[in-house]
Protein backbone atom coordinates (compact mmCIF):
# COMPACT_ATOMS: atom_id res chain seq x y z
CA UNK A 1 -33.76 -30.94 108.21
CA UNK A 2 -35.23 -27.42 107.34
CA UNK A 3 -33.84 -26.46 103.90
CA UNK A 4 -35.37 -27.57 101.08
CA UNK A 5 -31.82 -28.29 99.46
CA UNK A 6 -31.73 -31.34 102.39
CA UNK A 7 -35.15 -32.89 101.60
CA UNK A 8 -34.63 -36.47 100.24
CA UNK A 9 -37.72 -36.84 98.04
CA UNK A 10 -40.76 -35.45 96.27
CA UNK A 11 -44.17 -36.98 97.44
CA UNK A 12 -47.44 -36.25 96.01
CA UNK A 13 -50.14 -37.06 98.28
CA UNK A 14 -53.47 -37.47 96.54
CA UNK A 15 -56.79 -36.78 99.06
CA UNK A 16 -60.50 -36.91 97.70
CA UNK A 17 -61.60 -35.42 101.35
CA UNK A 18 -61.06 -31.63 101.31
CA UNK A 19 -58.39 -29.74 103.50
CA UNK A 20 -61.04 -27.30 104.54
CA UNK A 21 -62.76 -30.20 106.45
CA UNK A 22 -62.48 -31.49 109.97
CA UNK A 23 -61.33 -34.60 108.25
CA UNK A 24 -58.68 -33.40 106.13
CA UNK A 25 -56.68 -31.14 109.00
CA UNK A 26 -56.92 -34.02 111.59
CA UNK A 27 -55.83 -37.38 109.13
CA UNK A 28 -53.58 -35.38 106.56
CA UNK A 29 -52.71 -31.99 107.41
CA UNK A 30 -51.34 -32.98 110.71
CA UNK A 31 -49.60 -35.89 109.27
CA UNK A 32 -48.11 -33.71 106.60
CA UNK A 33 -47.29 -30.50 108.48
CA UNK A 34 -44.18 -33.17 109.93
CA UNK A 35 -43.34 -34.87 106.78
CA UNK A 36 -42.69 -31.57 105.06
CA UNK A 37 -39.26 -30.80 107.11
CA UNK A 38 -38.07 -34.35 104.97
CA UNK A 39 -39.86 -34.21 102.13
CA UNK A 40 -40.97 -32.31 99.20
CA UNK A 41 -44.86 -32.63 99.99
CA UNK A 42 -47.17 -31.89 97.41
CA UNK A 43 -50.70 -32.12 98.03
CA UNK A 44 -53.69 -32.68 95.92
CA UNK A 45 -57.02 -32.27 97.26
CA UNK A 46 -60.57 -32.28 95.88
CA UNK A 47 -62.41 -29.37 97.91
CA UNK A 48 -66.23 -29.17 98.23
CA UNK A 49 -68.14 -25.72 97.27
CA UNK A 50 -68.83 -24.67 100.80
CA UNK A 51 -66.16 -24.76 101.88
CA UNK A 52 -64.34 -23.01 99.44
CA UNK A 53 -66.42 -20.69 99.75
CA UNK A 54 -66.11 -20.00 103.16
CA UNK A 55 -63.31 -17.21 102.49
CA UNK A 56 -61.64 -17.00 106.02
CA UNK A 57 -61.18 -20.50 106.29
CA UNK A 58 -59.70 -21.08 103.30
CA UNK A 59 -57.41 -18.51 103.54
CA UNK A 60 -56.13 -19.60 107.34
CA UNK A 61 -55.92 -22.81 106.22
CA UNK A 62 -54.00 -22.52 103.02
CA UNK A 63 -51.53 -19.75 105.26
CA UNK A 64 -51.43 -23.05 107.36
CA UNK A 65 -50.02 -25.21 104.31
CA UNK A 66 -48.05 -22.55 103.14
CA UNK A 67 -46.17 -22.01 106.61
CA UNK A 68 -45.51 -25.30 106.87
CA UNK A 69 -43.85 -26.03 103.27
CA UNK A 70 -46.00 -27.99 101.62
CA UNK A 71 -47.34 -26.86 97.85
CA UNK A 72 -51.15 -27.46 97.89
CA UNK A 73 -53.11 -27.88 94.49
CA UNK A 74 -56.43 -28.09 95.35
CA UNK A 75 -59.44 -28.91 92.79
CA UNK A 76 -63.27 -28.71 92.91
CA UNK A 77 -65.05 -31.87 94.20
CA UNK A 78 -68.05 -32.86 92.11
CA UNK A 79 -70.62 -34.60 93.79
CA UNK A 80 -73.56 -35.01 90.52
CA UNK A 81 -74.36 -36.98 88.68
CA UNK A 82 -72.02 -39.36 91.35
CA UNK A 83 -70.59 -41.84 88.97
CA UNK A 84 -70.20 -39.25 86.06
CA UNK A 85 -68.91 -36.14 88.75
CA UNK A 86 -66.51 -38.89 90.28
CA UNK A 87 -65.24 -40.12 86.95
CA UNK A 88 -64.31 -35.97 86.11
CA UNK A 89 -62.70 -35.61 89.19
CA UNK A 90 -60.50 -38.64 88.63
CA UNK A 91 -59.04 -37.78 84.86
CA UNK A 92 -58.50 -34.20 86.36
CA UNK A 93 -56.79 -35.16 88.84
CA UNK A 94 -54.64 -37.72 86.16
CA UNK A 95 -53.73 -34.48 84.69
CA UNK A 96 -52.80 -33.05 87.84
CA UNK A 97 -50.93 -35.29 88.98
CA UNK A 98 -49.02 -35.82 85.59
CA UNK A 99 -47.96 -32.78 86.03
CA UNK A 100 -46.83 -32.63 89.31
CA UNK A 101 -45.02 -36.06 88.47
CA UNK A 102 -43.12 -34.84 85.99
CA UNK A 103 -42.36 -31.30 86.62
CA UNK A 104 -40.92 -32.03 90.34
CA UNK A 105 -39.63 -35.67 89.95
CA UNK A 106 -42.21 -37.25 92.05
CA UNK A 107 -40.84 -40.71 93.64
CA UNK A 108 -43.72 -41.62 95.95
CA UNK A 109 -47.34 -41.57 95.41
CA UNK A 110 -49.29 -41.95 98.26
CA UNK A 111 -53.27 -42.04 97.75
CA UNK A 112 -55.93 -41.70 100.53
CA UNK A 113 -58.77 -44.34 100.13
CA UNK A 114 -60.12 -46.00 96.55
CA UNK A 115 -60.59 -42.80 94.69
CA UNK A 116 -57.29 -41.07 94.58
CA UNK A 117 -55.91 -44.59 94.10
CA UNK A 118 -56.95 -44.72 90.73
CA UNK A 119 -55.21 -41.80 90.04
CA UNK A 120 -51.92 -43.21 91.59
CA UNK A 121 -52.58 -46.38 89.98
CA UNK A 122 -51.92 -44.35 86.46
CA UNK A 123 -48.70 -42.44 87.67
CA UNK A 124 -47.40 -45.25 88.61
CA UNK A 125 -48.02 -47.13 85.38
CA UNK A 126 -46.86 -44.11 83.43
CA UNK A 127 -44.43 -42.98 85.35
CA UNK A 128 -42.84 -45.85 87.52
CA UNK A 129 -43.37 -44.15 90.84
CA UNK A 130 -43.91 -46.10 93.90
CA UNK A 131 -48.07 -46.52 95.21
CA UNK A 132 -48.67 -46.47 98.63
CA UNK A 133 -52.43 -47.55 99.04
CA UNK A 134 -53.53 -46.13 102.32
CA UNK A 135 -56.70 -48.05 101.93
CA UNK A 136 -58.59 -46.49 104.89
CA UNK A 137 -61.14 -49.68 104.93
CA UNK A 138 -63.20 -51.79 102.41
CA UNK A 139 -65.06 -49.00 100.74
CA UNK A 140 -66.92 -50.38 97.98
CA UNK A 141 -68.12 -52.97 100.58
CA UNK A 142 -68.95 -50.02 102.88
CA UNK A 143 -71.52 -48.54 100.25
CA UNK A 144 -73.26 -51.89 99.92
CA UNK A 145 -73.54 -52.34 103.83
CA UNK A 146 -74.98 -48.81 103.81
CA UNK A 147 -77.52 -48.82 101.29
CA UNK A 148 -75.79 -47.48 98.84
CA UNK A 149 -75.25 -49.75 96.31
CA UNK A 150 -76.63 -53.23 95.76
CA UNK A 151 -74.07 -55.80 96.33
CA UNK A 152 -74.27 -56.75 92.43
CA UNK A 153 -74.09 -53.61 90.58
CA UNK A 154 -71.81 -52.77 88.30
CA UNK A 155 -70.64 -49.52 90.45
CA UNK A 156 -69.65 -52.36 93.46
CA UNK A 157 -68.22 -54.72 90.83
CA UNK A 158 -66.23 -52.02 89.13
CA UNK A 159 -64.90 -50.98 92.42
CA UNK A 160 -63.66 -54.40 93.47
CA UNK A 161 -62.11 -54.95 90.46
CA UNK A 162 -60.06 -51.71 91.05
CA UNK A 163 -59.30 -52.76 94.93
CA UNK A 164 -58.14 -56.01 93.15
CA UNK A 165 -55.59 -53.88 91.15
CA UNK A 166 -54.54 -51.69 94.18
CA UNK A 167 -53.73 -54.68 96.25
CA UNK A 168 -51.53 -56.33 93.64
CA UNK A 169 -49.63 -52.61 92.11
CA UNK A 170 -49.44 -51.13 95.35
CA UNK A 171 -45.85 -51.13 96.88
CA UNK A 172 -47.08 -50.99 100.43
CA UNK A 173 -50.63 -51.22 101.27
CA UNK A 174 -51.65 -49.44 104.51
CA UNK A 175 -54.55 -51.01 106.47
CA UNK A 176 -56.18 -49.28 109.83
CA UNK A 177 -56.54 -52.64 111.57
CA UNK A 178 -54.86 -56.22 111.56
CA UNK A 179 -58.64 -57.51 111.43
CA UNK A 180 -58.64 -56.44 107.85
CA UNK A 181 -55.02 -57.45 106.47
CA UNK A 182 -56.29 -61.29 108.35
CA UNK A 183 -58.80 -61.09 105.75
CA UNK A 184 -57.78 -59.78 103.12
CA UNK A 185 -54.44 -62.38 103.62
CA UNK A 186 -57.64 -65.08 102.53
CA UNK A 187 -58.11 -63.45 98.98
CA UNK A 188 -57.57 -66.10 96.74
CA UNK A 189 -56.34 -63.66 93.93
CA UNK A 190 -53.44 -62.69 96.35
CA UNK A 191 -52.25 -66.26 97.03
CA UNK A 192 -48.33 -65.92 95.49
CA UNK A 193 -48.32 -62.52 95.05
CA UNK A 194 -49.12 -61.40 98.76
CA UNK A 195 -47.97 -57.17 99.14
CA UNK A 196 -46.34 -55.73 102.08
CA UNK A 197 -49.09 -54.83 104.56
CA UNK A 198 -48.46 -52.29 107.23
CA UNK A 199 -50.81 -51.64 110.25
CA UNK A 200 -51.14 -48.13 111.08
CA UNK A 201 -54.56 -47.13 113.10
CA UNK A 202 -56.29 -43.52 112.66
CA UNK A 203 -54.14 -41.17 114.36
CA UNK A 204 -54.84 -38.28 116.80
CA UNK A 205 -53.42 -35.15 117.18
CA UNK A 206 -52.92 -35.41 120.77
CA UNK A 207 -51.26 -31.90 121.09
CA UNK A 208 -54.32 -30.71 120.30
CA UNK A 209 -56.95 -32.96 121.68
CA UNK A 210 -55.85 -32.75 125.61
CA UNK A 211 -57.06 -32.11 128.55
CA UNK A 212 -54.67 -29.67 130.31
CA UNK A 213 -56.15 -29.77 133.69
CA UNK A 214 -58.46 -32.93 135.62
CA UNK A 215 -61.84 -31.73 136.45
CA UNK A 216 -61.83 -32.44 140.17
CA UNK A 217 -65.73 -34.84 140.88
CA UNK A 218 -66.58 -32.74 142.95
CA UNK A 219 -66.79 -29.56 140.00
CA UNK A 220 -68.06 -32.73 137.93
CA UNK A 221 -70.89 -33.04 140.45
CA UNK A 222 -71.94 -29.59 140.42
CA UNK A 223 -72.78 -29.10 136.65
CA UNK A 224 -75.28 -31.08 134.46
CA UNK A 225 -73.73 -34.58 132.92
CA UNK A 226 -72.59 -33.86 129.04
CA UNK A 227 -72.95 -36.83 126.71
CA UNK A 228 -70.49 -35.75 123.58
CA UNK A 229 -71.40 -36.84 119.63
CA UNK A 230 -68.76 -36.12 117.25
CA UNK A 231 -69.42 -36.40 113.43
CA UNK A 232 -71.41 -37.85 111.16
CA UNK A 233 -74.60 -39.38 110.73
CA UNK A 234 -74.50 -41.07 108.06
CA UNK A 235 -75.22 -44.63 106.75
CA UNK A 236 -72.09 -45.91 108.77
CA UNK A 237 -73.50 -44.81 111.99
CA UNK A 238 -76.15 -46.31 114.04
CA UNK A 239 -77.92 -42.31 115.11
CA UNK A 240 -81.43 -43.84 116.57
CA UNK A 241 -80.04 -46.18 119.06
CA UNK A 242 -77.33 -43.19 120.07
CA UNK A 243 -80.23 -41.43 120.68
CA UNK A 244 -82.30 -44.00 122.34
CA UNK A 245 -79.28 -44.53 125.03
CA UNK A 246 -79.31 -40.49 125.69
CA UNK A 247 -83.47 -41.20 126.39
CA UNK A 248 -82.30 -43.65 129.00
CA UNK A 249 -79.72 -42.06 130.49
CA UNK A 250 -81.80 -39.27 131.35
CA UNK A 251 -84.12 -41.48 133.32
CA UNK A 252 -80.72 -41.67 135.74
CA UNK A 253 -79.89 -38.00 135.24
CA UNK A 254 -82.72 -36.08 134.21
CA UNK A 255 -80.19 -32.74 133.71
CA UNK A 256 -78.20 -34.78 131.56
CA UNK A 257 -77.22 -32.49 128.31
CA UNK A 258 -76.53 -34.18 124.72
CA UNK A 259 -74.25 -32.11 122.99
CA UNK A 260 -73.80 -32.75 119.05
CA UNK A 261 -70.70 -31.24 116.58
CA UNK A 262 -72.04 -32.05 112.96
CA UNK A 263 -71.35 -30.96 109.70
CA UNK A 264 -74.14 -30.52 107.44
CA UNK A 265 -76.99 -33.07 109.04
CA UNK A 266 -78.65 -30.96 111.43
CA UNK A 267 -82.07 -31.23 109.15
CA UNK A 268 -81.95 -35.14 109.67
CA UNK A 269 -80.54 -34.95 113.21
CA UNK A 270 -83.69 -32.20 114.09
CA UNK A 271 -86.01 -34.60 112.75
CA UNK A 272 -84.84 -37.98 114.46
CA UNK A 273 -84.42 -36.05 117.93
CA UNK A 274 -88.25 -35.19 117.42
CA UNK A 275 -88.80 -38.72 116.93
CA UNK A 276 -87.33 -39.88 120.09
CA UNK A 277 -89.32 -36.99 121.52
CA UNK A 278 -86.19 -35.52 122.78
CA UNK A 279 -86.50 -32.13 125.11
CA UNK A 280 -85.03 -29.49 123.04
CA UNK A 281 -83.56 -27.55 126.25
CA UNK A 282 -81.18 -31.36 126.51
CA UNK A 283 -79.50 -31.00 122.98
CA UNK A 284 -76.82 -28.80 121.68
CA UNK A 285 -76.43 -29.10 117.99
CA UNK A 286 -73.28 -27.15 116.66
CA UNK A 287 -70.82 -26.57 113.85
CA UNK A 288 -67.11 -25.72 114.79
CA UNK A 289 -63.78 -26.25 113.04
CA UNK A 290 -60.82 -28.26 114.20
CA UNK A 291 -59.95 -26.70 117.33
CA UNK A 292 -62.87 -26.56 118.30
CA UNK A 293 -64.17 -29.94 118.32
CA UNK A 294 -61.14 -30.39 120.95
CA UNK A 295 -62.05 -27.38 123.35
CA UNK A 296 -65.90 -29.43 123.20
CA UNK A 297 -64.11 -32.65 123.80
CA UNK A 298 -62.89 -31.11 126.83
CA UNK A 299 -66.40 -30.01 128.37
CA UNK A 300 -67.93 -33.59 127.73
CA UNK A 301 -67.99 -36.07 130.64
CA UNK A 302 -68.71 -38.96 128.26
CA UNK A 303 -68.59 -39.38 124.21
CA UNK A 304 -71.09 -41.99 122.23
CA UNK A 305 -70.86 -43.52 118.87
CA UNK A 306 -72.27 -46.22 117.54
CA UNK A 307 -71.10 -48.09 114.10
CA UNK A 308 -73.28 -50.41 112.09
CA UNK A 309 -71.83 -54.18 113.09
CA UNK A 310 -71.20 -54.95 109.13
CA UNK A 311 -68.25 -56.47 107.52
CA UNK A 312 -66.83 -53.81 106.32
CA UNK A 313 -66.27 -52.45 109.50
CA UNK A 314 -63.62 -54.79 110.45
CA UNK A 315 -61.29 -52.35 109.07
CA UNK A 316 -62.70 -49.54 110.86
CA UNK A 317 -60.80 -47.26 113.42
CA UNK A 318 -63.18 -44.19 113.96
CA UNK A 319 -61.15 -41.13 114.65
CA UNK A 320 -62.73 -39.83 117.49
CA UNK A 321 -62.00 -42.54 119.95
CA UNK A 322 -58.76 -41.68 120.16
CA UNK A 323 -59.38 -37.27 119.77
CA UNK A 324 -61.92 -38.96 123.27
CA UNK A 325 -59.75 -40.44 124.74
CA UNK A 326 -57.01 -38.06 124.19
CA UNK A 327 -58.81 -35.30 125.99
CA UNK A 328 -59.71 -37.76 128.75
CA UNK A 329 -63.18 -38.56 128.42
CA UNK A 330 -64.14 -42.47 128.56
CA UNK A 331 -66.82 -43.37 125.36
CA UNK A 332 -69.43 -45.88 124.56
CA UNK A 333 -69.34 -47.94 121.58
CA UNK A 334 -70.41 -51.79 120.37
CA UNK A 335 -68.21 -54.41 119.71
CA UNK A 336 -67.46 -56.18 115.92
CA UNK A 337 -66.12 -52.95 114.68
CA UNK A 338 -62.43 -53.25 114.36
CA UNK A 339 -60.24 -53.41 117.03
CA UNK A 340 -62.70 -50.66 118.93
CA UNK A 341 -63.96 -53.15 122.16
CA UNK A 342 -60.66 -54.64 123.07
CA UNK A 343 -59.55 -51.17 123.95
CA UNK A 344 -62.78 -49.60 125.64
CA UNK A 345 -63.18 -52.80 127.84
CA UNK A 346 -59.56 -53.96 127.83
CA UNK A 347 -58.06 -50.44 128.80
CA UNK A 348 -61.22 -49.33 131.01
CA UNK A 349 -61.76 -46.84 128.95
CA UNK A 350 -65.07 -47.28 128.01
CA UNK A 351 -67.85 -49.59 127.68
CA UNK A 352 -68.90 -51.62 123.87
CA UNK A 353 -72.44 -52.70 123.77
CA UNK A 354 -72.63 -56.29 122.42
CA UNK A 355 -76.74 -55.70 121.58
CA UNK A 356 -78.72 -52.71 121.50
CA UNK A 357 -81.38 -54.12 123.49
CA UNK A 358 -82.58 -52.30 126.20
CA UNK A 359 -81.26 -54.39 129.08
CA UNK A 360 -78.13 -53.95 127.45
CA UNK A 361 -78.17 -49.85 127.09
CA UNK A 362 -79.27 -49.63 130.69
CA UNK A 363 -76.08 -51.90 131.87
CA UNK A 364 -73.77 -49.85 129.56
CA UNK A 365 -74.87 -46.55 130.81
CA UNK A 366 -74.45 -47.43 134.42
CA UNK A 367 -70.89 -48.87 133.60
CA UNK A 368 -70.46 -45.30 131.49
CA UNK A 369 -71.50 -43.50 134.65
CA UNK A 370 -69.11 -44.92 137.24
CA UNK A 371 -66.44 -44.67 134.94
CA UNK A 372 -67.07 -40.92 134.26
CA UNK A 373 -66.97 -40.25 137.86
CA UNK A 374 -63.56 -42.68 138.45
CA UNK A 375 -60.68 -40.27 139.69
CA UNK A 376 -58.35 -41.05 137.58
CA UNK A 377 -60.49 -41.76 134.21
CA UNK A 378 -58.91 -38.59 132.52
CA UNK A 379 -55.74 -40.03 133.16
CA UNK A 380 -55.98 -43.24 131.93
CA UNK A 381 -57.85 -42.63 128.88
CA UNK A 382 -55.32 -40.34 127.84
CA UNK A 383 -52.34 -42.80 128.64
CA UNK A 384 -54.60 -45.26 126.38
CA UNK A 385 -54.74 -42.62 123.72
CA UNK A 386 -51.17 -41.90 123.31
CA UNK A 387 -50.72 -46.07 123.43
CA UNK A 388 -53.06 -46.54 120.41
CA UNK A 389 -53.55 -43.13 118.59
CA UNK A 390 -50.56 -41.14 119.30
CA UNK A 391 -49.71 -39.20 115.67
CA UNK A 392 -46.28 -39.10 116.25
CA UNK A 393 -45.98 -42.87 116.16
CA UNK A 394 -48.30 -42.78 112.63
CA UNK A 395 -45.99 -40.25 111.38
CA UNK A 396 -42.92 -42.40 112.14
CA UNK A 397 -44.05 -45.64 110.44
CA UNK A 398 -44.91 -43.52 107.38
CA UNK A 399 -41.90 -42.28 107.04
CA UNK A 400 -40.38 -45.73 107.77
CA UNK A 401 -42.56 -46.87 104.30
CA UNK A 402 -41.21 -43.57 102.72
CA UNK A 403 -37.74 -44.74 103.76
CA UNK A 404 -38.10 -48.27 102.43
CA UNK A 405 -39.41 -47.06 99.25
CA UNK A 406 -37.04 -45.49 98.59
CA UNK A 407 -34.03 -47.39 98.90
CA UNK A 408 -36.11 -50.22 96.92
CA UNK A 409 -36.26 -47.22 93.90
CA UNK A 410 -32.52 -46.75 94.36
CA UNK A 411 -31.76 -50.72 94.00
């Protein structure tokens, strides 16, 4: 369907991560650049100051939207005082999204994560419009196992008792791994009133991340080995031991080059790779948008990410295993964090520590290593991409829960 006469519904998808972020073109842009032919998209996004700022990128990316049909509205994100900035953004975007709601006969309200939940939570009180929690994880449990908050404060409590509401309003809750709907099945609150969980892991644009030609061994062989870090390096993220695996590796390859893409950390990544007493001439510590992450990708031999082994990373499916392995490149990871070490070992993809001990780091890099150098690695990790990641298969089962909802609102 192309005309707008044809499309079925109106959707209002509510995002507190920004659309001029890596984040929000890879896990909703590309997901909503195909809804749009079927639906009547509108999106609400909370956008941070630099990056609204940054005039050429927002005005690409809101051509982008634009183009593809979809009627942005985006509002600033306040970051302090955090509970107080949070609890502005929130009634804003109530009043937002009431309006949207009722001016263009919203049926479908589908919220990104805790945060724009609450806001769905009201339209859907107010208005009687079906909630989709896409629940991304356990994130109030995800502050506490990152410092953040103390498992007893009220900000934690507070936020459980709104993930309490969310699970039991929500017509279809959307969790990244089955890990997390096992547990959360045990909830004793949920016992007789169980929703409808659906399984749907992080998604890849795999148009985008590819490799379009295999880099013969030989051409490997003759240029130094590139260790890839994508992202963050934040609480959830285990940086120091990353870095203390790069330190070993280059006892095997002394030429080996670290290269990092990172948003807004390059202070605190400086600082730690002086720590390890890192040789400056081995890192490369950039910024680049979308696109550009995958053209990187593609120039890596290996990628590395570690995630902190906590409970709330049962629900965890970090994004750029699959944007890895859909350019080809095998990774190293550690096991208890979602469904991530079934498919690095499983597949032969890649390698999950199970300790970070040093025994350990030197077995996974020399397991890392010969898979690098395998043949057919590119191959395979990009058949084990589309398998796991592909975003056309996340874009169908949305649109199957978009389906379903909507013949339930028509009953």
């Amino acid at each position: 369907m192309s005309s707008s006469s044809k499309k079925v519904a109106s959707v209002l998808y509510v995002s507190y991560d920004g659309m001029l972020e890596p984040l929000g073109q890879s896990q909703v842009l590309a997901y909503l650049k195909r809804f749009s032919p079927d639906y009547r998209i509108h999106l609400l996004s909370f956008e941070k100051r630099g990056d609204w700022n940054n005039r050429v990128l927002r005005e690409r990316t809101c051509e982008e939207i634009t183009d593809a049909g979809i009627m942005w509205r985006p509002l600033r994100y306040h970051k302090r005082p955090s509970a107080l900035a949070t609890a502005f953004d929130v009634l804003l975007g109530m009043l937002v999204a009431g309006y949207l709601t009722r001016k263009y006969r919203v049926k479908i309200i589908h919220a990104r994560s805790y945060v724009p939940s609450v806001i769905a939570l009201s339209m859907k009180k107010m208005f009687g419009v079906k909630f989709v929690f896409d629940m991304r994880g356990f994130w109030a449990d995800e502050r506490v196992d990152g410092g953040l908050w103390p498992k007893g404060s009220r900000l934690y409590r507070t936020a459980k008792w709104f993930e309490r509401r969310f699970l039991l309003s929500a017509d279809r809750v959307v969790s990244l791994t089955q890990a997390a709907v096992d547990e959360m099945c045990h909830f004793s609150y949920l016992q007789g009133s169980m929703p409808t969980f659906e399984v749907i892991t992080t998604c890849a644009d795999l148009d985008l991340f590819k490799h379009d030609a295999p880099e013969p061994s030989t051409q490997k062989e003759g240029r130094p080995f590139t260790l890839g870090y994508v992202g963050s390096v934040n609480f959830s993220y285990l940086f120091d031991e990353t870095l203390q695996c790069f330190n070993l590796m280059r006892q095997v390859i002394p030429d080996a080059q670290l290269r990092i893409l990172n948003r807004g950390d390059h202070d605190y990544i400086r600082e730690r790779l002086n720590y390890h007493q890192l040789d400056p001439e081995a890192v490369r510590l950039e910024v680049t948008d979308h696109a550009g992450v995958a053209r990187a990708m593609c120039q890596m031999d290996a990628g590395i990410f570690f995630i902190k082994p906590v409970y709330s990373k049962m629900a965890s499916a970090p994004t750029k295993l699959g944007e890895f392995l859909g350019c080809g490149i095998p990774c190293m990871g550690n096991g208890s964090v979602g469904d991530m070490a079934s498919i690095l070992e499983g597949e032969g993809v890649g390698v999950a520590l199970g300790d970070f001990s040093e025994a350990a780091m030197r077995d996974a890099i020399d397991r890392l290593l010969q898979l690098a150098y395998e043949p057919c690695i590119q191959q395979r990790c990009r058949q084990v991409a589309l398998k796991y990641f592909s975003l056309d298969m996340g874009v169908q089962r949305y649109t199957d829960i978009y389906r379903e909802l909507l013949r339930e609102d028509k009953a």
